[in-house]
N, C-alpha and C. Protein backbone atom coordinates (compact mmCIF):
# COMPACT_ATOMS: atom_id res chain seq x y z
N UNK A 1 1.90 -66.87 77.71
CA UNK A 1 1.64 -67.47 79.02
C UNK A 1 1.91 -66.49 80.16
N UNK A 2 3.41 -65.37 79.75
CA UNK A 2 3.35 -64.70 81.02
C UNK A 2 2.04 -63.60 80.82
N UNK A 3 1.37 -63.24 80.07
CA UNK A 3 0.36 -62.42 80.26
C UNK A 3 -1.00 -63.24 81.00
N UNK A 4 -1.17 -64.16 81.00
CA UNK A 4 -2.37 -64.70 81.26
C UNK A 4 -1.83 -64.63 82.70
N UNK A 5 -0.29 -65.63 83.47
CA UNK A 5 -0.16 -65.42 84.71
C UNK A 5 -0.62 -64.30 85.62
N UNK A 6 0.16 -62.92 84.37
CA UNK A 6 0.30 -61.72 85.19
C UNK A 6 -1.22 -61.23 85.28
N UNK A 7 -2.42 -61.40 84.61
CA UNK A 7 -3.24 -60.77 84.53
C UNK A 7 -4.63 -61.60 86.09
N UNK A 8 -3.95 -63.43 86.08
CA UNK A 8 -4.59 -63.89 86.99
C UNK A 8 -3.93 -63.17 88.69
N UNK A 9 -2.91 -62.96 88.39
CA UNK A 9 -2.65 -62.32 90.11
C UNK A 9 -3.11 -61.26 90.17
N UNK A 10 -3.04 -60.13 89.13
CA UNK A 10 -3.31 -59.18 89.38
C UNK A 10 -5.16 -58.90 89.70
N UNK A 11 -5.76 -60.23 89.08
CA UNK A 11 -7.39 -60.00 89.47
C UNK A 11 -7.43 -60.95 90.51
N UNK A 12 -6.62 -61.50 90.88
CA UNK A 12 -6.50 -62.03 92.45
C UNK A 12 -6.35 -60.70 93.76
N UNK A 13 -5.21 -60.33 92.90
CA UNK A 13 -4.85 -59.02 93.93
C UNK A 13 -6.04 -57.83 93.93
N UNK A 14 -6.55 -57.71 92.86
CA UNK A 14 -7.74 -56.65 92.62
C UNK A 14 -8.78 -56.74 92.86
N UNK A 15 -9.46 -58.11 93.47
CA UNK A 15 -10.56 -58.38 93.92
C UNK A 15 -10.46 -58.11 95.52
N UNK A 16 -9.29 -58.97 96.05
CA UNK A 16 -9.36 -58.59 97.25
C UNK A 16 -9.12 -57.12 97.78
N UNK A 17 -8.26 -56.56 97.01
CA UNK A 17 -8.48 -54.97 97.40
C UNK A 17 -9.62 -54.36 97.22
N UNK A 18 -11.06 -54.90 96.27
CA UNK A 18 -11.83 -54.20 96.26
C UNK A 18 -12.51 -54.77 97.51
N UNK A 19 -12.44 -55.69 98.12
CA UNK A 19 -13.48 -56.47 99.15
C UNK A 19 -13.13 -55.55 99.86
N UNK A 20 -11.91 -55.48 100.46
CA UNK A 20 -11.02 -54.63 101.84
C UNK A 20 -11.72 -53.54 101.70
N UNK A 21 -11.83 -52.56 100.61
CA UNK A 21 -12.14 -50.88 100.48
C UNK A 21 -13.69 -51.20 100.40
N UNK A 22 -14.56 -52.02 100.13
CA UNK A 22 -15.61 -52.32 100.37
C UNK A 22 -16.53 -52.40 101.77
N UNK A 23 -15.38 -52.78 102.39
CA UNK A 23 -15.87 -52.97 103.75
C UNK A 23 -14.85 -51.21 104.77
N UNK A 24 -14.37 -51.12 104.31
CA UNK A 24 -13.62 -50.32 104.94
C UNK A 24 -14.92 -48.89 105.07
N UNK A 25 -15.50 -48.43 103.55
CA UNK A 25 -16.23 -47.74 103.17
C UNK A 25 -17.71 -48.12 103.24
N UNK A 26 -18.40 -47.40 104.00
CA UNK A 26 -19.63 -47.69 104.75
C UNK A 26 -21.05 -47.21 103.64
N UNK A 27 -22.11 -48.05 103.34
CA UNK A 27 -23.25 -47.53 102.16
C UNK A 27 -23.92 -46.99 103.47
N UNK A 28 -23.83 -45.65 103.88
CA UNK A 28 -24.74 -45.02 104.62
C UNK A 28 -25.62 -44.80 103.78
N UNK A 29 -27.05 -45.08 104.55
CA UNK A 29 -28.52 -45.00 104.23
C UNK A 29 -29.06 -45.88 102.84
N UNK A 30 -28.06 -46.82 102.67
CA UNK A 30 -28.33 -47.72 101.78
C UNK A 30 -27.55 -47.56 100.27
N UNK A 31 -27.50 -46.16 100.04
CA UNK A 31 -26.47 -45.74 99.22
C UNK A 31 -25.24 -46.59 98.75
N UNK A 32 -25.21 -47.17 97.46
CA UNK A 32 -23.99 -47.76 97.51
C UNK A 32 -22.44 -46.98 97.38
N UNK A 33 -22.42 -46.79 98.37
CA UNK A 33 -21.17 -45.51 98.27
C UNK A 33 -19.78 -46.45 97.66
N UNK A 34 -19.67 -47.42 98.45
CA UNK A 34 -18.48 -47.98 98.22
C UNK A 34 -18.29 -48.48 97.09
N UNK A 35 -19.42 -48.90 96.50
CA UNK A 35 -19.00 -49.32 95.23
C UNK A 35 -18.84 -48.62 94.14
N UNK A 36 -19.89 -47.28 94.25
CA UNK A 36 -19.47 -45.79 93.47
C UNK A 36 -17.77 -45.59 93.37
N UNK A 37 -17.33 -45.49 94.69
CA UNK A 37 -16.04 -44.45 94.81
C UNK A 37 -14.73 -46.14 94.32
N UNK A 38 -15.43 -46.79 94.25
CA UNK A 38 -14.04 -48.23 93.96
C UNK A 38 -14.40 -48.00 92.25
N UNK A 39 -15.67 -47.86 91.82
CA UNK A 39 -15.57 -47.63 90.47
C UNK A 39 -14.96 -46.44 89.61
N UNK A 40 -15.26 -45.05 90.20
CA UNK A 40 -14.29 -44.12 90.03
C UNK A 40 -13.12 -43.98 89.97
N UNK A 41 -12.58 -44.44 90.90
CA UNK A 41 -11.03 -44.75 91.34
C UNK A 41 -10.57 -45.50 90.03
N UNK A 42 -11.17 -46.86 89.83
CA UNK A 42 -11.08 -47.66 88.79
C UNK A 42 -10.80 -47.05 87.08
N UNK A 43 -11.91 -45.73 87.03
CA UNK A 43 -12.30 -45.73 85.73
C UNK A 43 -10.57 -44.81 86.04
N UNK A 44 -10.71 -43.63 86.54
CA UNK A 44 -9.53 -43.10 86.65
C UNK A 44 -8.09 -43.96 86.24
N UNK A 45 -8.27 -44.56 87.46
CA UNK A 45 -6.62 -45.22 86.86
C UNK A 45 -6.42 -46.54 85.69
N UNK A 46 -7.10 -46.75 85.45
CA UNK A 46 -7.14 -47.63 84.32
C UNK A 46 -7.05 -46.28 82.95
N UNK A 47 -7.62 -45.51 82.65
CA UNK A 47 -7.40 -44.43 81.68
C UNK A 47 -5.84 -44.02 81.63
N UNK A 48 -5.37 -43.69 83.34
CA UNK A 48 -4.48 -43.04 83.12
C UNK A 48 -3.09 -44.20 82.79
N UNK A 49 -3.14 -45.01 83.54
CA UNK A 49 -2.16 -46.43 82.68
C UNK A 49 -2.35 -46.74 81.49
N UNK A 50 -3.52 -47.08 80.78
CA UNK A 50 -3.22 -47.50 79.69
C UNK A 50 -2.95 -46.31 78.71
N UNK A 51 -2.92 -45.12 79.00
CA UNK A 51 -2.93 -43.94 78.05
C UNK A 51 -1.04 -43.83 78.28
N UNK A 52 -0.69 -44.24 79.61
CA UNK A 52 0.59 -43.64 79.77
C UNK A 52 1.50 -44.97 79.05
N UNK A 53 1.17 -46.25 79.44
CA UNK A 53 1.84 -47.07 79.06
C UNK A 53 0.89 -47.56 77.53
N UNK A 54 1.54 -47.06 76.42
CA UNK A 54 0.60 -48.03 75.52
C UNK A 54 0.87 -49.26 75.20
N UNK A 55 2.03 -49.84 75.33
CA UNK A 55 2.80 -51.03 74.61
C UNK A 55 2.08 -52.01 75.78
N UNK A 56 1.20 -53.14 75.80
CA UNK A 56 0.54 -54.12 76.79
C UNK A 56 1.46 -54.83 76.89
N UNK A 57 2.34 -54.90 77.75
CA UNK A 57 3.33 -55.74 78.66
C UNK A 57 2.70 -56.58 79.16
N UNK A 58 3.09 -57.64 79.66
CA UNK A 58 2.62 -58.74 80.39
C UNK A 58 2.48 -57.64 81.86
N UNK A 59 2.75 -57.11 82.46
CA UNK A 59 2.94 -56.25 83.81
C UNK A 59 1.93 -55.18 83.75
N UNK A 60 1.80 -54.81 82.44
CA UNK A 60 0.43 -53.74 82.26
C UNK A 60 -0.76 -54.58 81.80
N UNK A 61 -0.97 -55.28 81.56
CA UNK A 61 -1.96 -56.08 81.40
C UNK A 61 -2.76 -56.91 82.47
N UNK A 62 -1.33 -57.15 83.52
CA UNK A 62 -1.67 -57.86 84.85
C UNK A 62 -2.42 -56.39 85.68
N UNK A 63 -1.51 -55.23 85.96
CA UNK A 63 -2.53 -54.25 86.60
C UNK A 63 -3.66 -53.51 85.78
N UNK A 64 -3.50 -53.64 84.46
CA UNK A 64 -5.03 -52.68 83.72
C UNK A 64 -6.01 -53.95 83.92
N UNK A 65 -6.10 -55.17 83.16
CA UNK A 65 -6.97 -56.00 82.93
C UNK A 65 -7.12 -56.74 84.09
N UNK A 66 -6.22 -57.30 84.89
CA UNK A 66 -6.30 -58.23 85.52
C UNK A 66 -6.78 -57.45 87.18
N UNK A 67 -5.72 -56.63 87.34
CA UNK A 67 -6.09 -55.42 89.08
C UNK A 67 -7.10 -54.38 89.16
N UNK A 68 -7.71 -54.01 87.75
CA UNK A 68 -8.24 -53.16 87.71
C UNK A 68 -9.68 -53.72 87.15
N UNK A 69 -9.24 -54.79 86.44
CA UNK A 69 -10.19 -55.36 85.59
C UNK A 69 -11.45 -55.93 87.08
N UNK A 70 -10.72 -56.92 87.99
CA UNK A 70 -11.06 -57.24 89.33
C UNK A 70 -11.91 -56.38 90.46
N UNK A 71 -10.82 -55.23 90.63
CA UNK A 71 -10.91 -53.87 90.87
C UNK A 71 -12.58 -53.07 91.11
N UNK A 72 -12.77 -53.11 90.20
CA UNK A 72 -14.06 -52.27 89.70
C UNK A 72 -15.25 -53.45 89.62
N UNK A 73 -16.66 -52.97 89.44
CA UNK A 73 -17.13 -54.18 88.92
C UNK A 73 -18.56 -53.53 88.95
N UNK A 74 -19.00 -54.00 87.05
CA UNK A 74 -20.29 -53.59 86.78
C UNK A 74 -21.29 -54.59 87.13
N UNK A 75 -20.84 -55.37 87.78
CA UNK A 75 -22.48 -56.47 87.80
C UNK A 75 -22.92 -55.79 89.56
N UNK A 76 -21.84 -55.50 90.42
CA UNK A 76 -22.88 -55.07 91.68
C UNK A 76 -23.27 -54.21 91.29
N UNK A 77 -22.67 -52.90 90.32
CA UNK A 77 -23.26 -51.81 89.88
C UNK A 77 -24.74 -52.22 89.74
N UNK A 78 -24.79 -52.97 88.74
CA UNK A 78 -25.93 -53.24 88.33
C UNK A 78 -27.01 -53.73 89.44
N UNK A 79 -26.89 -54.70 90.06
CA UNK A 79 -27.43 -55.48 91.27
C UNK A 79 -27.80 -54.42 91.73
N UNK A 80 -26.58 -53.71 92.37
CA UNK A 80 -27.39 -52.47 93.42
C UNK A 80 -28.23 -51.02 93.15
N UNK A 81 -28.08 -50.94 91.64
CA UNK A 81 -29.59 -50.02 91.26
C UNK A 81 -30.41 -50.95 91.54
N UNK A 82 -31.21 -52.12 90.99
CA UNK A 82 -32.29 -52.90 90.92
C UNK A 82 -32.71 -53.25 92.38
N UNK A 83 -31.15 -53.21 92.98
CA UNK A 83 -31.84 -53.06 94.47
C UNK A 83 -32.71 -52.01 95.12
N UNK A 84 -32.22 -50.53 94.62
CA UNK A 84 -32.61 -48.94 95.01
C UNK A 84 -33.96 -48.98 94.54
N UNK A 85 -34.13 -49.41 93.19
CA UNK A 85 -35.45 -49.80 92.62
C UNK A 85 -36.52 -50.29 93.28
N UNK A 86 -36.26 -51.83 93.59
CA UNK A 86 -36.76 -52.35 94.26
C UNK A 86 -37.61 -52.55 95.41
N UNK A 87 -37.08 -51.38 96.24
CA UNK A 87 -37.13 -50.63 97.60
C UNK A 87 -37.10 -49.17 97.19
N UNK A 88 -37.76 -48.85 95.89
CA UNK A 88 -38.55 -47.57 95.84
C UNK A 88 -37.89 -46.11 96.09
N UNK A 89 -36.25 -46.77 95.89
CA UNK A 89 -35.21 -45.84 96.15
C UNK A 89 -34.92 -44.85 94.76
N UNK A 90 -36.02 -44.74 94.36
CA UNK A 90 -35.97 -44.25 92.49
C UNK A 90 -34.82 -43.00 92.52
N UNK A 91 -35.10 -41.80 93.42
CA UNK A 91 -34.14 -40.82 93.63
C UNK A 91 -32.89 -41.29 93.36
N UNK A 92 -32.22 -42.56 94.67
CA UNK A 92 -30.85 -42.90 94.64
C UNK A 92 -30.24 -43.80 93.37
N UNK A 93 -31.30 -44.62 93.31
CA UNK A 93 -31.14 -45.24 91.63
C UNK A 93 -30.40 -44.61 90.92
N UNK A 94 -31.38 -43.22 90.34
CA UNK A 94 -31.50 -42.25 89.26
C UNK A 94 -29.84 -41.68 89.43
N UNK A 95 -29.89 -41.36 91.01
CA UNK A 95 -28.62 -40.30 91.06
C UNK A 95 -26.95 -41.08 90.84
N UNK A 96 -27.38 -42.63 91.46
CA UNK A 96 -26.28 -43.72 91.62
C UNK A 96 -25.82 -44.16 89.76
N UNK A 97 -27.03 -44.10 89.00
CA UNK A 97 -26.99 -44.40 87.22
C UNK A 97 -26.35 -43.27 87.34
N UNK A 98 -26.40 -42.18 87.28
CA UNK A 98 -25.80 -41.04 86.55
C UNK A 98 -24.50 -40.29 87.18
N UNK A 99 -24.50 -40.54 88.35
CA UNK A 99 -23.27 -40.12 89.01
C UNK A 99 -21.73 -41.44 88.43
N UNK A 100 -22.60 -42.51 88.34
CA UNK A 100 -21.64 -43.56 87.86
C UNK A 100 -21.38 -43.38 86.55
N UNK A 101 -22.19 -43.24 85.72
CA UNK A 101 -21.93 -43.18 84.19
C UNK A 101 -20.98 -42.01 83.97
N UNK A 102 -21.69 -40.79 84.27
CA UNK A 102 -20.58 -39.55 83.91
C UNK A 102 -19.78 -39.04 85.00
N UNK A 103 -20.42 -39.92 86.02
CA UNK A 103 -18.67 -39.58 86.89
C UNK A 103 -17.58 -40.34 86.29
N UNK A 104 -17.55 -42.09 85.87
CA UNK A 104 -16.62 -42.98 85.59
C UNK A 104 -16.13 -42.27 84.13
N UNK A 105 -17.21 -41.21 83.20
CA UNK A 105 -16.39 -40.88 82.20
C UNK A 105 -15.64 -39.24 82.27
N UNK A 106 -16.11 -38.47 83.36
CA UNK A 106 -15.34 -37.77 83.78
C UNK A 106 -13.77 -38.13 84.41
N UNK A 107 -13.60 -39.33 85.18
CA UNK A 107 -12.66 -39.53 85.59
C UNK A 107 -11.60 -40.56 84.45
N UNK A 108 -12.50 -41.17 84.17
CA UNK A 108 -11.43 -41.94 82.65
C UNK A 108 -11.04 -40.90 81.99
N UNK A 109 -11.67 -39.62 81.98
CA UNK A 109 -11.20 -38.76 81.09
C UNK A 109 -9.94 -37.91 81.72
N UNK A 110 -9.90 -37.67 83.10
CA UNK A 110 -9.37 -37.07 83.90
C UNK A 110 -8.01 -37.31 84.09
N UNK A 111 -8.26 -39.14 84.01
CA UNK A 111 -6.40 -40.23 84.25
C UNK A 111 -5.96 -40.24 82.65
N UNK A 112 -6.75 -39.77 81.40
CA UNK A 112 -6.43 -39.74 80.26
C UNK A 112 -5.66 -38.23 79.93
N UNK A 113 -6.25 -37.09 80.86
CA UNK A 113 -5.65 -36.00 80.29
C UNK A 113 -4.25 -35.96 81.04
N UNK A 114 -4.01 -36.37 82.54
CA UNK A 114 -3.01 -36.72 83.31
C UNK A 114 -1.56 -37.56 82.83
N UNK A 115 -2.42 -38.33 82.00
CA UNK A 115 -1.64 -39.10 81.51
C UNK A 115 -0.65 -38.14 80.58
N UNK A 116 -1.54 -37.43 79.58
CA UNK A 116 -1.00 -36.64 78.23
C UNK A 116 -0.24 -35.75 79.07
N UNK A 117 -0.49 -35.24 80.37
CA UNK A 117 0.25 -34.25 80.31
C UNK A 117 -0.30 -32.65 80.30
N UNK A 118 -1.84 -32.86 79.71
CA UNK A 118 -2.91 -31.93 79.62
C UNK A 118 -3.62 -31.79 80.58
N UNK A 119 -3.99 -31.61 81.97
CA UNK A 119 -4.49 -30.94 82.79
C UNK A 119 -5.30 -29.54 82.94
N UNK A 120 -6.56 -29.46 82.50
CA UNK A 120 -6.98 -27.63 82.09
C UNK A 120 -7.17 -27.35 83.40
């Protein structure tokens, strides 16, 4: 039970921090910037917590799954290519798919080597 608590505040707490940095961070020229750099951030520190803490505590579970889980989020991802699409934005599409995919696994990889201790 305390994991389910800890994991509902923490996607309480992680949604609204993504709204705040959402709005804080501006999609100049339609670009979804903000939701790029909240997903990065995301893939990052979620790698580097769960790599550092392995044992899922009710407290790591509330910030990996629940703050981070909140945090990030693949369905606007999604929404907002089909939007770029849509409006013939094929360039930003193309660059927004691929900057997200192997940026989010550059940086999961990044809070994973941080974590170890391995930094090249």
């Amino acid at each position: 039970m305390k994991s389910f608590l800890a994991v509902g505040i923490g996607g309480f707490l992680g949604a609204i921090c993504r709204y705040n940095l959402g709005l804080a961070l501006s999609n100049n020229g339609g670009f979804p910037f903000a939701t790029l750099c909240i997903n990065l951030i995301g893939c990052f520190c979620l790698a580097w917590l769960f790599t550092t803490f392995t044992k899922r505590t009710p407290i790591i579970l509330g910030i990996g799954t629940g703050f981070f889980g909140a945090f990030t989020t693949f369905s606007t991802f999604s929404l907002e290519t089909l939007l770029l699409l849509q409006d013939s934005k094929w360039l930003q599409a193309v660059l927004y798919i691929l900057v997200s995919v192997f940026g989010g696994l550059a940086c999961a990889w990044l809070g994973f080597k941080l974590a170890k201790g391995r930094i090249v």
